[in-house]
C-alpha atoms as a PDB file:
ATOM      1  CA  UNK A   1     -42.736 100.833  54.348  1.00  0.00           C
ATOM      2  CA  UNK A   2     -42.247  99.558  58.068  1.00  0.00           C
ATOM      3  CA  UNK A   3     -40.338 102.321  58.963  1.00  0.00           C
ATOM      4  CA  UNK A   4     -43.181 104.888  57.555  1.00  0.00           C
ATOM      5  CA  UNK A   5     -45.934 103.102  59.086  1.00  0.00           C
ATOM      6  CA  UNK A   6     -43.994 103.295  62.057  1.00  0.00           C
ATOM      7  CA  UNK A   7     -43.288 107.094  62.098  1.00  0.00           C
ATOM      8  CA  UNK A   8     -46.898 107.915  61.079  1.00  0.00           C
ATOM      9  CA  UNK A   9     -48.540 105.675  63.967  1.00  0.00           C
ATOM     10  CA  UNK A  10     -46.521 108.723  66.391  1.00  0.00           C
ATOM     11  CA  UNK A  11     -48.324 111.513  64.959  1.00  0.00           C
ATOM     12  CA  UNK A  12     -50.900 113.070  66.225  1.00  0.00           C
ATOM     13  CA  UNK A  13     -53.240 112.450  63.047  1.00  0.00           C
ATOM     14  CA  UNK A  14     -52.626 108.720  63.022  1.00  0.00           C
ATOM     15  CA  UNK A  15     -52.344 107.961  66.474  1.00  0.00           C
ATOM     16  CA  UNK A  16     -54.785 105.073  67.367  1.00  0.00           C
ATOM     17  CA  UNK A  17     -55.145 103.525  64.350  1.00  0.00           C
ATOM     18  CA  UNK A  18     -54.619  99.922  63.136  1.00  0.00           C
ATOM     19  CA  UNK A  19     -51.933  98.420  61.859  1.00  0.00           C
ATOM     20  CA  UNK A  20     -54.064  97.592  58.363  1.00  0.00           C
ATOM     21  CA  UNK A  21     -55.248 101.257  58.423  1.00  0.00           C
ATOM     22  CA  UNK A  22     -51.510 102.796  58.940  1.00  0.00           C
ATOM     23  CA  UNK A  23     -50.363 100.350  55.822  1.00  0.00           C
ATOM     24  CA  UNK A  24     -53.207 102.245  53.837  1.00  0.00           C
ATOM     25  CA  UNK A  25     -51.863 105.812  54.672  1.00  0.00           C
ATOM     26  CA  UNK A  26     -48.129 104.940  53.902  1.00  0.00           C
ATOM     27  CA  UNK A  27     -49.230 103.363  50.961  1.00  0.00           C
ATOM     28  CA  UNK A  28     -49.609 107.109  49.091  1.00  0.00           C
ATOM     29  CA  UNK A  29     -47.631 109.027  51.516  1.00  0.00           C
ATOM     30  CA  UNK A  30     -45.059 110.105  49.298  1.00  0.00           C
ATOM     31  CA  UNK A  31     -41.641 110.545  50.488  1.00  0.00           C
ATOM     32  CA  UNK A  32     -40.264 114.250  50.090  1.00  0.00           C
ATOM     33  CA  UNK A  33     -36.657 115.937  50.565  1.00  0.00           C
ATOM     34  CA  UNK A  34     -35.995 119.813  50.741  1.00  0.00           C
ATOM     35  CA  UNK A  35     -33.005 121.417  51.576  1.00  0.00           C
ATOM     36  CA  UNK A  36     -32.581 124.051  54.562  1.00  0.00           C
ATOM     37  CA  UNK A  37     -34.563 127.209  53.099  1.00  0.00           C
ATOM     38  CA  UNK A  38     -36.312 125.635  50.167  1.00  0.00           C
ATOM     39  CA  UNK A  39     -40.223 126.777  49.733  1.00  0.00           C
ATOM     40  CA  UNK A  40     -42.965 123.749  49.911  1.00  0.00           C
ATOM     41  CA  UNK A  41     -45.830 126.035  48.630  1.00  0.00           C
ATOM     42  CA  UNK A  42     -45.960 129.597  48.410  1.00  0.00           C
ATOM     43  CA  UNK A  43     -49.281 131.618  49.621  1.00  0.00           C
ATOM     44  CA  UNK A  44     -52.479 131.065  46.684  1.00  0.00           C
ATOM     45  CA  UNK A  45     -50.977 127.602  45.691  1.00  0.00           C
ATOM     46  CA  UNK A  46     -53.342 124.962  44.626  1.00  0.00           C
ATOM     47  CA  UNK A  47     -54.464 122.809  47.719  1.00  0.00           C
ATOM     48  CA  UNK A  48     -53.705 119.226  46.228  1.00  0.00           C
ATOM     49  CA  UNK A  49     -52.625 117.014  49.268  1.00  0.00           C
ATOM     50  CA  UNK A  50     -50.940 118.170  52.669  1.00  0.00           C
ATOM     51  CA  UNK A  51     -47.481 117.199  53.933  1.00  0.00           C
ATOM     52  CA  UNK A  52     -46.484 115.376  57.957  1.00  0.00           C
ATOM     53  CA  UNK A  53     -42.674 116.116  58.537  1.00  0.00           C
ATOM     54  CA  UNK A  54     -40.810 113.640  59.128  1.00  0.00           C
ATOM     55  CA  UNK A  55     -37.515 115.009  60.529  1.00  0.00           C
ATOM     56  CA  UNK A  56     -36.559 118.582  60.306  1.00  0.00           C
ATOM     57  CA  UNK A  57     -38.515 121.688  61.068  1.00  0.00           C
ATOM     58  CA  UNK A  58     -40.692 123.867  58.539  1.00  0.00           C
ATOM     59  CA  UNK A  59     -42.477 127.323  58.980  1.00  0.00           C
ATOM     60  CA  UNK A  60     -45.573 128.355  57.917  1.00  0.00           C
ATOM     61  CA  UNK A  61     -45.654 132.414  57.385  1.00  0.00           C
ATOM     62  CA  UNK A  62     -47.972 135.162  55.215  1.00  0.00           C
ATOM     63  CA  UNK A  63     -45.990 138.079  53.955  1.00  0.00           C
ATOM     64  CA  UNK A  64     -46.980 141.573  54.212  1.00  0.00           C
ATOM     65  CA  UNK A  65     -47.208 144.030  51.067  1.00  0.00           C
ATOM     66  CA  UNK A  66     -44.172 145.997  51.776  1.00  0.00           C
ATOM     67  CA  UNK A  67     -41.722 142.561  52.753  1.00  0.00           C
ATOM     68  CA  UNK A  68     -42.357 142.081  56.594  1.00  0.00           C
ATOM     69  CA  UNK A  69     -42.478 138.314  57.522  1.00  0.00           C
ATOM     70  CA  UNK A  70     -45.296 136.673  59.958  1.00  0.00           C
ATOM     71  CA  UNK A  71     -44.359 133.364  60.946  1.00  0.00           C
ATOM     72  CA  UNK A  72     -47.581 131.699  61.844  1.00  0.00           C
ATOM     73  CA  UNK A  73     -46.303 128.380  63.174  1.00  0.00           C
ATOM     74  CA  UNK A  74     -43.638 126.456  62.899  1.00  0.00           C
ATOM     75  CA  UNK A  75     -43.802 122.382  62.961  1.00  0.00           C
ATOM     76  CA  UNK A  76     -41.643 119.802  63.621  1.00  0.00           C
ATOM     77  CA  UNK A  77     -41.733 116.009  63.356  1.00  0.00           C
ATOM     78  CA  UNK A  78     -44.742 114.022  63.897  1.00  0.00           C
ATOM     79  CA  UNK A  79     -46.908 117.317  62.758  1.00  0.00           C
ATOM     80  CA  UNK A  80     -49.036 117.879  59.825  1.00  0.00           C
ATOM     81  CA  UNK A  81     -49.439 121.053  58.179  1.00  0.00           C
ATOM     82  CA  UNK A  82     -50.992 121.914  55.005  1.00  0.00           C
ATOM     83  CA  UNK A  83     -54.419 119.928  55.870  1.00  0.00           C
ATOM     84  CA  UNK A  84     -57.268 122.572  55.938  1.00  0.00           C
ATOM     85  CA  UNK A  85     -57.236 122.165  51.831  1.00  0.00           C
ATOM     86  CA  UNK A  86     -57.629 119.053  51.687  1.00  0.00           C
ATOM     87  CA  UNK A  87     -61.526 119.036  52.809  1.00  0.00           C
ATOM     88  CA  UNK A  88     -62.092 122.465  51.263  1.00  0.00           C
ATOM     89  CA  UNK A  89     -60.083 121.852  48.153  1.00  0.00           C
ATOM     90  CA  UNK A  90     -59.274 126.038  48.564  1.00  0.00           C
ATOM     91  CA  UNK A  91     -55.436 127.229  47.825  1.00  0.00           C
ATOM     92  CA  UNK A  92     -52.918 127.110  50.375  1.00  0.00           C
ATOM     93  CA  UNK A  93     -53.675 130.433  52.870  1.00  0.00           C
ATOM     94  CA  UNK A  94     -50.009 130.899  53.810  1.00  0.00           C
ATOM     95  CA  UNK A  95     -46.151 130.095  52.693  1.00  0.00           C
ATOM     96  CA  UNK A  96     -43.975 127.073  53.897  1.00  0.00           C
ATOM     97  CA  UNK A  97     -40.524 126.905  53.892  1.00  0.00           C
ATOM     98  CA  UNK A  98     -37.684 124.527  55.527  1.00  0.00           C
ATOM     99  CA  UNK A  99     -35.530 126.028  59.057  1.00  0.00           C
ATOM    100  CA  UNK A 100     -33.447 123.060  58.041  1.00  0.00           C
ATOM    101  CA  UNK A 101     -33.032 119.944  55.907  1.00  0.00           C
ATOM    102  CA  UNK A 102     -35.911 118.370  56.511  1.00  0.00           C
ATOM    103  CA  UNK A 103     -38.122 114.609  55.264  1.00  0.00           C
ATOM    104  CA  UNK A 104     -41.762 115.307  54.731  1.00  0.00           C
ATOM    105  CA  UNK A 105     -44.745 112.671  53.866  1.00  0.00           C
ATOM    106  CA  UNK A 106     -47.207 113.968  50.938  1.00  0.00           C
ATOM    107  CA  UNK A 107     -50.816 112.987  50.941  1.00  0.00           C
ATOM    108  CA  UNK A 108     -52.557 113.784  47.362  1.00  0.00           C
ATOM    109  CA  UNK A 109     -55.855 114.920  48.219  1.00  0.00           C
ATOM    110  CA  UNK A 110     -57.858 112.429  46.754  1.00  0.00           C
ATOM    111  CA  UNK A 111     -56.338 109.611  47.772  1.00  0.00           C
ATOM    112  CA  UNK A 112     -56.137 111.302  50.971  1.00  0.00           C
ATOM    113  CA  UNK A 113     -60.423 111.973  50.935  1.00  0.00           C
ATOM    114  CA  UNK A 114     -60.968 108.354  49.895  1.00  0.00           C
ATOM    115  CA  UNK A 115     -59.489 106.936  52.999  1.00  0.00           C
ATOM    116  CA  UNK A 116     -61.056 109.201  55.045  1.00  0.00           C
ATOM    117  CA  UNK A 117     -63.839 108.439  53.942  1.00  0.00           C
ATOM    118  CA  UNK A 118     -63.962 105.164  54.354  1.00  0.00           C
ATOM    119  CA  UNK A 119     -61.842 105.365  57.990  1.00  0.00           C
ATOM    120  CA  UNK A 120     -64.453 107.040  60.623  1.00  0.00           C
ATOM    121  CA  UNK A 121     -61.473 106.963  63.213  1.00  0.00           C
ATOM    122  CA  UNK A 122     -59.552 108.776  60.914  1.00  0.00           C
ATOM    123  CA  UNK A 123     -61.893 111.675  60.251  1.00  0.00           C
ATOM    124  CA  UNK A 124     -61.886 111.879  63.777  1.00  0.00           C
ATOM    125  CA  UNK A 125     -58.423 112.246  64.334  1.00  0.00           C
ATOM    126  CA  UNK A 126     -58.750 114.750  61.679  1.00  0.00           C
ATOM    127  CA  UNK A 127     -61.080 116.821  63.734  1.00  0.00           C
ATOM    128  CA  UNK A 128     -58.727 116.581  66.862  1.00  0.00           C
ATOM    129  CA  UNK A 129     -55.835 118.110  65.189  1.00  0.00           C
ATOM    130  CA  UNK A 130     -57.930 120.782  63.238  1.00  0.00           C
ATOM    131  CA  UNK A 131     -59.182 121.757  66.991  1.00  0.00           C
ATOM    132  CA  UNK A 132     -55.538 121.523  68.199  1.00  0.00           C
ATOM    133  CA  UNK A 133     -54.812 124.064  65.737  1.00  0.00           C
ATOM    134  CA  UNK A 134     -58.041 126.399  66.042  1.00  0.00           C
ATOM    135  CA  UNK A 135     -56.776 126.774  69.841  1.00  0.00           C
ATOM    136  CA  UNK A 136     -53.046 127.474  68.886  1.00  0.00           C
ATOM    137  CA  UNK A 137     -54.278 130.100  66.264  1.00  0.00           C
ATOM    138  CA  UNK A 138     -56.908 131.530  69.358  1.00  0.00           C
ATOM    139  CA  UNK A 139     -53.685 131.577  71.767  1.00  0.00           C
ATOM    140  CA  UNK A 140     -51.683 133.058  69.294  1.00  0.00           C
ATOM    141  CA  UNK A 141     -53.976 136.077  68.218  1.00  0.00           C
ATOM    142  CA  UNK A 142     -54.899 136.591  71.776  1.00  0.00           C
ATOM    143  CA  UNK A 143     -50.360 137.275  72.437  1.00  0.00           C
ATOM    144  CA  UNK A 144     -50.495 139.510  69.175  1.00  0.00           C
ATOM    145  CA  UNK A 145     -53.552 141.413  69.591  1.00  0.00           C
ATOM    146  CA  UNK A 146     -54.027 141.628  73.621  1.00  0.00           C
ATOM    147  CA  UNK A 147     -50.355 141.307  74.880  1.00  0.00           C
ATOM    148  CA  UNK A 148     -47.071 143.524  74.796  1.00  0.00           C
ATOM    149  CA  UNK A 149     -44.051 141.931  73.654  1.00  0.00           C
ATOM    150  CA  UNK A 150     -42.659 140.575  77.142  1.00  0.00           C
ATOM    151  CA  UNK A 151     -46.036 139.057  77.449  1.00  0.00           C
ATOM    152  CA  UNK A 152     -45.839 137.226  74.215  1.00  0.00           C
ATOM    153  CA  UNK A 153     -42.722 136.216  75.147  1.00  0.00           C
ATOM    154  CA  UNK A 154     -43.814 134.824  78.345  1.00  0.00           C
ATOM    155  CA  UNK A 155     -46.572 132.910  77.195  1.00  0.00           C
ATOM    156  CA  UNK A 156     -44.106 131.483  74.683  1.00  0.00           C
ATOM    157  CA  UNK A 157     -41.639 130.148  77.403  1.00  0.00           C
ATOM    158  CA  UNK A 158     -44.914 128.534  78.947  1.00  0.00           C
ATOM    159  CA  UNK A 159     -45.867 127.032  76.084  1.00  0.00           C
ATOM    160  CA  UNK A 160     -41.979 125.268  75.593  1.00  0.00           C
ATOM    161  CA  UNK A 161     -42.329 124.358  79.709  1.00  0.00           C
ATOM    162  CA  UNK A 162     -45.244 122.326  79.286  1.00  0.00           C
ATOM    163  CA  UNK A 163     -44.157 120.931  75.645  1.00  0.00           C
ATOM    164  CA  UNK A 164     -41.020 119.861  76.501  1.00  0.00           C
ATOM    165  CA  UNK A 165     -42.626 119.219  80.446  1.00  0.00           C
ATOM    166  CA  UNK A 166     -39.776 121.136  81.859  1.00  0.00           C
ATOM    167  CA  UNK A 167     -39.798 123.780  84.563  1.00  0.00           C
ATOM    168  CA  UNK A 168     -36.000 124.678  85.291  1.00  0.00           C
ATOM    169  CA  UNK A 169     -35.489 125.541  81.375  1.00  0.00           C
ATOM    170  CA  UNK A 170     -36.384 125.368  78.080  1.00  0.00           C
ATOM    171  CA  UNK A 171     -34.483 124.518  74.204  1.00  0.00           C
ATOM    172  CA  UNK A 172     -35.799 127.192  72.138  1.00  0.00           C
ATOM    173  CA  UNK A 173     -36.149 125.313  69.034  1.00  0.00           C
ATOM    174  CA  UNK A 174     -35.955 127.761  66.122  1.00  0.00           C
ATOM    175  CA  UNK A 175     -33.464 130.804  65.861  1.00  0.00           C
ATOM    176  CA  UNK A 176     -33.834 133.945  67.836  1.00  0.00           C
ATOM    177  CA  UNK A 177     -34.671 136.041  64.755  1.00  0.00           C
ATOM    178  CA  UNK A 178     -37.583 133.836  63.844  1.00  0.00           C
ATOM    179  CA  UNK A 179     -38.845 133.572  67.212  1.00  0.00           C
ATOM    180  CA  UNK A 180     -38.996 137.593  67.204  1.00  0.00           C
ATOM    181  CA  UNK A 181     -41.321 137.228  64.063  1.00  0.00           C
ATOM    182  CA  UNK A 182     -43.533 134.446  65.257  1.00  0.00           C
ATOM    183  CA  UNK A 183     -43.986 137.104  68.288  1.00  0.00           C
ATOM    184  CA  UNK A 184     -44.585 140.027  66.319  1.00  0.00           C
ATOM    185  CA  UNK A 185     -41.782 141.799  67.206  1.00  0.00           C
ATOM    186  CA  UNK A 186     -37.755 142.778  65.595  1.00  0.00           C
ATOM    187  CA  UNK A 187     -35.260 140.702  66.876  1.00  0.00           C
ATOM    188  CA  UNK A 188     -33.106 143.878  68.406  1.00  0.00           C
ATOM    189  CA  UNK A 189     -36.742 143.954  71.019  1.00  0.00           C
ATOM    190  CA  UNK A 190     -36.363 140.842  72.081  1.00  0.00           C
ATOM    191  CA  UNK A 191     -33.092 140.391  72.358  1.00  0.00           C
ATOM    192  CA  UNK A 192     -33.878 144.172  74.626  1.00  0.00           C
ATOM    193  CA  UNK A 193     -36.651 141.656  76.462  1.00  0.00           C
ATOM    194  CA  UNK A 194     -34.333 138.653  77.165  1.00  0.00           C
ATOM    195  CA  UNK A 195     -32.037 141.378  78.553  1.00  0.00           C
ATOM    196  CA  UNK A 196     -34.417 142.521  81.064  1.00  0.00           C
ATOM    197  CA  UNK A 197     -36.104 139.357  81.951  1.00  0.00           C
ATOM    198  CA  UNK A 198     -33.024 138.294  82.894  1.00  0.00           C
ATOM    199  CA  UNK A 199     -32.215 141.268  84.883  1.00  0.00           C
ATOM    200  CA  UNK A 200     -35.112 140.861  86.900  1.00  0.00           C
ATOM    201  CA  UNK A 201     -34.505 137.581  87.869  1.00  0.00           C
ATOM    202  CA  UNK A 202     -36.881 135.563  85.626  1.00  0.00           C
ATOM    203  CA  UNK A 203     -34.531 133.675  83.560  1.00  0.00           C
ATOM    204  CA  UNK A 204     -31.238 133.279  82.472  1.00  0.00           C
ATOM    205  CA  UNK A 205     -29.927 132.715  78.717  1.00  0.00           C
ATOM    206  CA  UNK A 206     -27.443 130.259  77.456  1.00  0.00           C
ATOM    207  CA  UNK A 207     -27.413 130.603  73.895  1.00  0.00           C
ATOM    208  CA  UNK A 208     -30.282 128.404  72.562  1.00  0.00           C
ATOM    209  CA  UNK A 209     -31.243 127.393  76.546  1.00  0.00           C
ATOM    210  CA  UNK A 210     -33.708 129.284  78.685  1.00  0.00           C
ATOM    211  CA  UNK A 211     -33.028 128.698  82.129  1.00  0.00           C
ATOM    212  CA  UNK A 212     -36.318 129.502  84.363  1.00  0.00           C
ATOM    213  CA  UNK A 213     -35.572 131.346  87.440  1.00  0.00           C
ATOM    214  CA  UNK A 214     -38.715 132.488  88.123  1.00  0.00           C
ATOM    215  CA  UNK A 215     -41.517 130.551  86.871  1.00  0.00           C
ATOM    216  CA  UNK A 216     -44.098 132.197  88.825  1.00  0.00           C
ATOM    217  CA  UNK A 217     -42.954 135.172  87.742  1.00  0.00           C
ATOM    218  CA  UNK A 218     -43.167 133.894  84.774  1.00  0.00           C
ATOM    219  CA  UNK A 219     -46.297 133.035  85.053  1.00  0.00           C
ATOM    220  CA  UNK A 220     -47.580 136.850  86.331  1.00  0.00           C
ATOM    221  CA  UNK A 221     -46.208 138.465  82.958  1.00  0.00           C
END
């Protein structure tokens, strides 16, 4: 139980809280373990609880009528995902499935509500990570709707600078091919966009590294 208070104390949604308060929150976080490629919920699920991952990475997508995959984020350790339920008690609005093994918390929704409840801080902390993800969703239908694909690409590459607080490169974290559908695009463009930012002078690409040449450049895309 240490070890979970622990882990949930570095996430975003608990951050700040007591010791007393974190003990509450592990207390019906239940431990979860999917294989690489294994769904969590599909799209129209009921909305009982949310899940934090613990280790691993898991993408949240919608699927078009005719097959064609739209990653809409894609979370790692530390983040929550699954939470907007919770307060609406409304199915699940997209699909989740692992990118690799990966250890998620549960939180049953009314166990989940009661605390909340009764734990101001934590309904605030709530809020803070809703408005994290309003912003994300704002930045990321601004790249799909406004932007071409080098665009999207470069805002991506941005975003990974100042996450990982790098300027001289950046550890894509998920595989090429999904990156080309959390950009909107087919994986044969972007590999065609890699190609040609790196002819210009903007970056160079080491398998899974993005070495930044250019950021200003970058930055004018």
């Amino acid at each position: 139980m240490q070890k979970k208070s622990e882990l949930l104390a570095t996430s975003l949604l608990f951050n700040g809280l007591p010791a007393e308060q974190l003990s509450k929150i592990a207390a019906i976080a239940v431990g979860k373990h999917y294989p690489k490629g294994a769904t969590i919920f599909h799209e129209g699920d009921p909305g009982i609880g949310f899940y934090l991952v613990a280790n691993g990475k898991v993408k949240i997508f919608k699927t078009s009528f005719d097959g064609k995959e739209q990653i809409l984020h894609i979370f790692g350790a530390g983040e929550p995902f699954g939470e907007v339920p919770v307060f609406y008690g409304s199915p699940f609005p997209a699909n989740a499935t692992t990118l690799s093994d990966a250890e998620l918390y549960f939180f049953p929704r009314n166990e989940f509500v009661d605390l909340v409840t009764a734990t101001p801080s934590l309904a605030l902390n709530m809020l803070a990570v809703l408005a994290l993800r309003l912003r994300r969703f704002a930045a990321q239908i601004e790249n799909l709707s406004l932007k071409e694909v080098p665009g999207r690409l470069a805002s991506h590459l941005r975003y990974l600078m100042e996450e990982q607080k790098r300027r001289d490169k950046v550890v894509l974290d998920i595989p090429k091919g999904q990156l080309a559908s959390l950009l909107g695009t087919s994986a044969e463009t972007l590999s065609r966009i890699f190609g040609k930012m790196s002819e210009d002078g903007l970056i160079r690409v080491e398998g899974k590294t993005i070495v930044i040449l250019d950021p200003n450049g970058l930055q004018e895309h």
